[in-house]
Protein backbone atom coordinates (compact mmCIF):
# COMPACT_ATOMS: atom_id res chain seq x y z
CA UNK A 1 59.32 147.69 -127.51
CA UNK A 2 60.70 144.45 -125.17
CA UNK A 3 61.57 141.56 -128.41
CA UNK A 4 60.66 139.15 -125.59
CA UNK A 5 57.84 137.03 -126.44
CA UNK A 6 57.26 139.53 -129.81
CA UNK A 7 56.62 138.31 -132.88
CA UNK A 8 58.87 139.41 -135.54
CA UNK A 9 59.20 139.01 -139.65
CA UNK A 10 62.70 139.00 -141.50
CA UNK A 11 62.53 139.20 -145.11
CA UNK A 12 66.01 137.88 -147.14
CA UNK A 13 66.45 135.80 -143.63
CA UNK A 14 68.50 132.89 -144.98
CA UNK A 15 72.45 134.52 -145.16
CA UNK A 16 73.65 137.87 -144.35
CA UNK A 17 72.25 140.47 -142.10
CA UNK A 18 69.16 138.88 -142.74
CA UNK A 19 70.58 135.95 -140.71
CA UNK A 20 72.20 137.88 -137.87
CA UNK A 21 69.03 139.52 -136.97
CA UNK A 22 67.03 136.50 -136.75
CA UNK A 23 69.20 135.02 -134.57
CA UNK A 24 69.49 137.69 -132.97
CA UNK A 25 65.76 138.40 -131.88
CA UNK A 26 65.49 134.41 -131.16
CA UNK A 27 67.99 134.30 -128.58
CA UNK A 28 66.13 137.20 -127.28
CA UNK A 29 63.05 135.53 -127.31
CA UNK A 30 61.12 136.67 -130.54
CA UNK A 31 59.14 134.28 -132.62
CA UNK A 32 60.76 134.67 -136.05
CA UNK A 33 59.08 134.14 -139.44
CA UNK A 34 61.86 134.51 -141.96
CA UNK A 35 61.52 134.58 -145.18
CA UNK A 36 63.47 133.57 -148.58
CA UNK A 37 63.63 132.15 -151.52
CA UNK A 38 65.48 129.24 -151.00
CA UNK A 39 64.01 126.45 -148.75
CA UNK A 40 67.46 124.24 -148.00
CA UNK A 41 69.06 127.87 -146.70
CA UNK A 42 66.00 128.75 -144.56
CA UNK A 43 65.95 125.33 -142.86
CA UNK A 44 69.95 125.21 -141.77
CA UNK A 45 68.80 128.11 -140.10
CA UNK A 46 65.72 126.70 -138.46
CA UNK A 47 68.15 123.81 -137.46
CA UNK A 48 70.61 126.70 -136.00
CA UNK A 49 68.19 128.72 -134.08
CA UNK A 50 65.48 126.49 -133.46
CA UNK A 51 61.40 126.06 -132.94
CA UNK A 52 62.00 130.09 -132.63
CA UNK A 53 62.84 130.48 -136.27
CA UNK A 54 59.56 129.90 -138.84
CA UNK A 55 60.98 129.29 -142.22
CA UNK A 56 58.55 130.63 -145.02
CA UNK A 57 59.81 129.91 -148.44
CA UNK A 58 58.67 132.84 -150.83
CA UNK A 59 59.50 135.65 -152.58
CA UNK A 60 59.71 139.08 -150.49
CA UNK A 61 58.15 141.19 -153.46
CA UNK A 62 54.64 139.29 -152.96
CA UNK A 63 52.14 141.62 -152.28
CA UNK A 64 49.93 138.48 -151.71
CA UNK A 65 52.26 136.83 -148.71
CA UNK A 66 53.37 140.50 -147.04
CA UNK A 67 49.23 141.02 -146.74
CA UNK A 68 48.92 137.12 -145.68
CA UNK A 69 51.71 136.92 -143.21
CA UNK A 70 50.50 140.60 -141.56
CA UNK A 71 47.01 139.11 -141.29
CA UNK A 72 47.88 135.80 -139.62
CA UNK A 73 50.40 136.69 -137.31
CA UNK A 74 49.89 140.42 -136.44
CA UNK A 75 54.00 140.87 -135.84
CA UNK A 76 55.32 143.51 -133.44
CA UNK A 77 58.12 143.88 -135.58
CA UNK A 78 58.80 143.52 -139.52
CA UNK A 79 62.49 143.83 -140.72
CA UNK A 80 62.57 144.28 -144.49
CA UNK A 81 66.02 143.62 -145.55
CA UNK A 82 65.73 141.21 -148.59
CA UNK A 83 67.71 141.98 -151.55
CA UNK A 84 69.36 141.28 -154.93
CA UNK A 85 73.28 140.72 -155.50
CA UNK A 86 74.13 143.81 -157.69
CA UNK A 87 75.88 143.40 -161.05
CA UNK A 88 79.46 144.86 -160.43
CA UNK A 89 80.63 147.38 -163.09
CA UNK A 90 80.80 150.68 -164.22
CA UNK A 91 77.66 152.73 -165.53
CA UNK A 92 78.86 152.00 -169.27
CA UNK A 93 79.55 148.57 -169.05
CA UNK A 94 75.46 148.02 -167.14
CA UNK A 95 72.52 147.26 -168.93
CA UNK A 96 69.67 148.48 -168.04
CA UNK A 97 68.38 145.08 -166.57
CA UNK A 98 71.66 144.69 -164.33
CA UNK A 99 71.46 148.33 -163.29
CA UNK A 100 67.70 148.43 -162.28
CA UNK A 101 68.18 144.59 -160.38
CA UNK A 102 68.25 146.33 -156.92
CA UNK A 103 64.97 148.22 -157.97
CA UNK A 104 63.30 145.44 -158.83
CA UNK A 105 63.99 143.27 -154.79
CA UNK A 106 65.32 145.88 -152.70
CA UNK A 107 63.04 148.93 -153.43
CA UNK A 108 59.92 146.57 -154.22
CA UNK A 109 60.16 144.66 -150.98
CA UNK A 110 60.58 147.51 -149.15
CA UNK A 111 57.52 149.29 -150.59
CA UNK A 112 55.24 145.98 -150.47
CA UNK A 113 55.78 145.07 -146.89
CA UNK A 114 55.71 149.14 -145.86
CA UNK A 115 52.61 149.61 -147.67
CA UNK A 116 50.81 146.50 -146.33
CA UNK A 117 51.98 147.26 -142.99
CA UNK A 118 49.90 150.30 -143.32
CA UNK A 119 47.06 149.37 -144.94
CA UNK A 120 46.16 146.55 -142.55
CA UNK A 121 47.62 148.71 -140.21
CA UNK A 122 49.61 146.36 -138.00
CA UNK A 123 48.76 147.56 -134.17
CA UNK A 124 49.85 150.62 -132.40
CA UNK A 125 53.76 150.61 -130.85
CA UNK A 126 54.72 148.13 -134.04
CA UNK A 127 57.81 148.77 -135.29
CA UNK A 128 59.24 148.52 -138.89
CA UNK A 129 63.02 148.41 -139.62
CA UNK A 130 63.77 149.30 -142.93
CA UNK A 131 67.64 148.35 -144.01
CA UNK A 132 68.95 150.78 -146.37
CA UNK A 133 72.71 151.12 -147.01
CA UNK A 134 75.23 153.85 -146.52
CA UNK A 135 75.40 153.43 -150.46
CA UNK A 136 72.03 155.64 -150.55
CA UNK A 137 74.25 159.08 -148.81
CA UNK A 138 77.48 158.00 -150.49
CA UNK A 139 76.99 156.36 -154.43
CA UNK A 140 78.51 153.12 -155.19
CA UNK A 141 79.64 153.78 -159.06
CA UNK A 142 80.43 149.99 -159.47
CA UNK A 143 77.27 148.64 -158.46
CA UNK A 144 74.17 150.14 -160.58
CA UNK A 145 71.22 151.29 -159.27
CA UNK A 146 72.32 149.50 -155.72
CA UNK A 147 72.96 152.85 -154.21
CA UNK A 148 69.21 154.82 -156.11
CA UNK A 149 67.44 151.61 -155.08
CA UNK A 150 68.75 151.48 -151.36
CA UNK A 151 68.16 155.42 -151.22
CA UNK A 152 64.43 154.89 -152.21
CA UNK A 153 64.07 152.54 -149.06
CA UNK A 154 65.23 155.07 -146.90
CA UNK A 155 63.03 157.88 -148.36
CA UNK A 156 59.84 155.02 -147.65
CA UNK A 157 60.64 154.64 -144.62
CA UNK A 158 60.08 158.55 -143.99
CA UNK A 159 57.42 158.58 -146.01
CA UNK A 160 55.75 155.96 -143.82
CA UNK A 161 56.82 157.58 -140.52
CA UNK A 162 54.54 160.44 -141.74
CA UNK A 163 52.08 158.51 -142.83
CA UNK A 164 51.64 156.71 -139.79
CA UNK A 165 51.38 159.47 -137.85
CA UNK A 166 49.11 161.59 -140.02
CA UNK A 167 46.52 158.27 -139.22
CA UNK A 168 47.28 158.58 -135.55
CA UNK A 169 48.37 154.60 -136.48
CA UNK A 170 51.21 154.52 -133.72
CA UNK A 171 53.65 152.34 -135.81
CA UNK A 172 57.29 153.13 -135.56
CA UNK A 173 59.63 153.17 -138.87
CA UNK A 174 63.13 153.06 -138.64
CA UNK A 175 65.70 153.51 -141.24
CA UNK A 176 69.57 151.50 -140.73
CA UNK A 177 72.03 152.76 -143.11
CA UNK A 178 74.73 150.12 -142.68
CA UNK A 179 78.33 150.72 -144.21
CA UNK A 180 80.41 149.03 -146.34
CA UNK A 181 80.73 145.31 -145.07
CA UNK A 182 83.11 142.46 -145.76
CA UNK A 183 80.66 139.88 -145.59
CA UNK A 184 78.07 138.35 -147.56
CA UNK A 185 77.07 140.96 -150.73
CA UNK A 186 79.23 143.31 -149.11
CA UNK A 187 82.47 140.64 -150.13
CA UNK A 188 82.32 141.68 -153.93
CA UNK A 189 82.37 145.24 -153.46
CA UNK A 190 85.21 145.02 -151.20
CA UNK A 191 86.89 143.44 -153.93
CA UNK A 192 85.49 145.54 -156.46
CA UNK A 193 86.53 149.15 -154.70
CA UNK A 194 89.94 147.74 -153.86
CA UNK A 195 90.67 146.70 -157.46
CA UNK A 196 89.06 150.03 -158.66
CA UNK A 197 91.87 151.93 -156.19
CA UNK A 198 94.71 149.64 -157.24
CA UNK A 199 95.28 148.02 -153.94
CA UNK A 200 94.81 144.84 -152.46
CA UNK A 201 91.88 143.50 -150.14
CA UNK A 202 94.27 143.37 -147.18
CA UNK A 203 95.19 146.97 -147.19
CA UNK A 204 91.50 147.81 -148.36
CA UNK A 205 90.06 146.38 -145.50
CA UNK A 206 92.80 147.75 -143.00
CA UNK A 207 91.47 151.34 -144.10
CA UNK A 208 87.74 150.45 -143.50
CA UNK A 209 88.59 149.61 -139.64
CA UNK A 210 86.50 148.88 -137.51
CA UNK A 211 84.15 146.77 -139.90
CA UNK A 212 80.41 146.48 -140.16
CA UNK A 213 79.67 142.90 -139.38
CA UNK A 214 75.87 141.03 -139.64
CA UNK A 215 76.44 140.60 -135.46
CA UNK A 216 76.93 144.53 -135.48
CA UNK A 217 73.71 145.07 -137.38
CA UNK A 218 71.63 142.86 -135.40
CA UNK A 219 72.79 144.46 -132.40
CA UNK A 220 71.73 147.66 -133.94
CA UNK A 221 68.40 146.66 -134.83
CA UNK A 222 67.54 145.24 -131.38
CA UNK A 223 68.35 148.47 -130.12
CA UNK A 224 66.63 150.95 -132.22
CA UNK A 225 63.51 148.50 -131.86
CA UNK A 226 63.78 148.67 -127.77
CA UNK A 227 63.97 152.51 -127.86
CA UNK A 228 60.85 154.04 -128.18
CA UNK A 229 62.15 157.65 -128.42
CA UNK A 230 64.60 156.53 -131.49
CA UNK A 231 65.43 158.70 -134.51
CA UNK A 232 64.34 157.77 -137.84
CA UNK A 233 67.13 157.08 -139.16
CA UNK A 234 70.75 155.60 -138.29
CA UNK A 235 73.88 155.02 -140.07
CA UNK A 236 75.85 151.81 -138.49
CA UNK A 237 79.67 151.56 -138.49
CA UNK A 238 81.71 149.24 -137.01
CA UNK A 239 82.09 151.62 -134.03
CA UNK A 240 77.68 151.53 -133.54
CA UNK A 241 74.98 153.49 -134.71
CA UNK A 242 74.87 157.22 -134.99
CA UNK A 243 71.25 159.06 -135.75
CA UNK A 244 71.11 160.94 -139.24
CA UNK A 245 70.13 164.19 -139.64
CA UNK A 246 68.37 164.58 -142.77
């Protein structure tokens, strides 16, 4: 599926991946309607990007806007990336309202919009990118239920796949697992991990080489979304995106 002249939804579009990949699918022509919480951070964007780039201020867990926005603008594409910043610290120093915060944006988005998407159903050859985390095959001890949370999106997004083609619905699901990332949420852990192994963020960062960066993940999304025949699911590294055997 050609992002040229498609329409698309971001969810957790303001910063981040979220971000990159609307830019992304802009300069290659897509109609974007991101979506976030905060109105000033969606509209620097729309001031970035352009007429291309629909700000919609709301909150990604709304069953009420994922069946609204589906219904109105019938997108060809739906990338479901909102989430929470995770409370940094071991299991024993969590509560259970820090641990579960990932649960309660990244899961719940993920199953809203996946859900709605099939219930409408959105039309055949529609594609739906859900962004897990390499946290859901590897644990992140420091950061709660991050890694559970970011694992159940993955699983949904399989669950989906099946779905979709049990109902003969034609709509594509996609998992992206990306790794460990300097940037945006990714900036605490790095700082987390490297205190946890006793070394500085310099020397941290010089063993995670070559880096996972938002432009890295946007590049990965447009091409999982242009190949018809993709996998299901793909890890991305700073060297690309390999397929994932389950």
């Amino acid at each position: 599926m050609s992002t040229q002249k498609q329409t698309a939804v971001v969810t957790g579009a303001s910063r981040g991946f979220g971000r990159a990949i609307a830019a992304a699918l802009v300069a290659n022509g897509a109609t974007v309607f991101g979506i976030a919480r905060n109105g000033a951070d969606l509209e620097a964007v729309r001031e970035e990007l352009g007429d291309g780039f629909v700000p919609v201020v709301g909150d990604a867990t709304d069953e009420q806007l994922a069946e609204r926005l589906l219904a109105e603008h019938r997108p060809g594409l739906v990338v479901l990336n909102a989430g929470a910043t995770p409370h940094l610290g071991p299991v024993h120093e969590q509560t259970w309202e820090s641990f579960s915060t990932n649960w309660g944006v990244d899961a719940r988005q993920a199953f809203v919009w996946t859900r709605a998407v099939l219930v409408q159903p959105l039309a055949p050859g529609s594609v739906v990118v859900e962004m897990s985390s390499g946290a859901a095959l590897n644990g992140s001890p420091l950061s709660g239920g991050y890694a559970a949370a970011k694992a159940a999106v993955r699983y949904l997004s399989g669950y989906a796949a099946d779905e979709s083609a049990r109902a003969g619905l034609g709509i594509r699901f996609v998992a992206l697992l990306p790794q460990l990332s300097p940037t945006g949420i990714g900036s605490l852990g790095v700082d987390g991990y490297s205190a946890r192994a006793g070394i500085d963020r310099e020397t941290f960062l010089a063993r995670m080489q070559p880096v996972v960066t938002p432009e890295l993940v946007a590049k990965a999304v447009l091409e999982v979304v242009a190949d018809p025949e993709s996998a299901p699911e793909y890890v991305v590294t700073g060297a690309g995106v390999k397929p994932l055997d389950r």
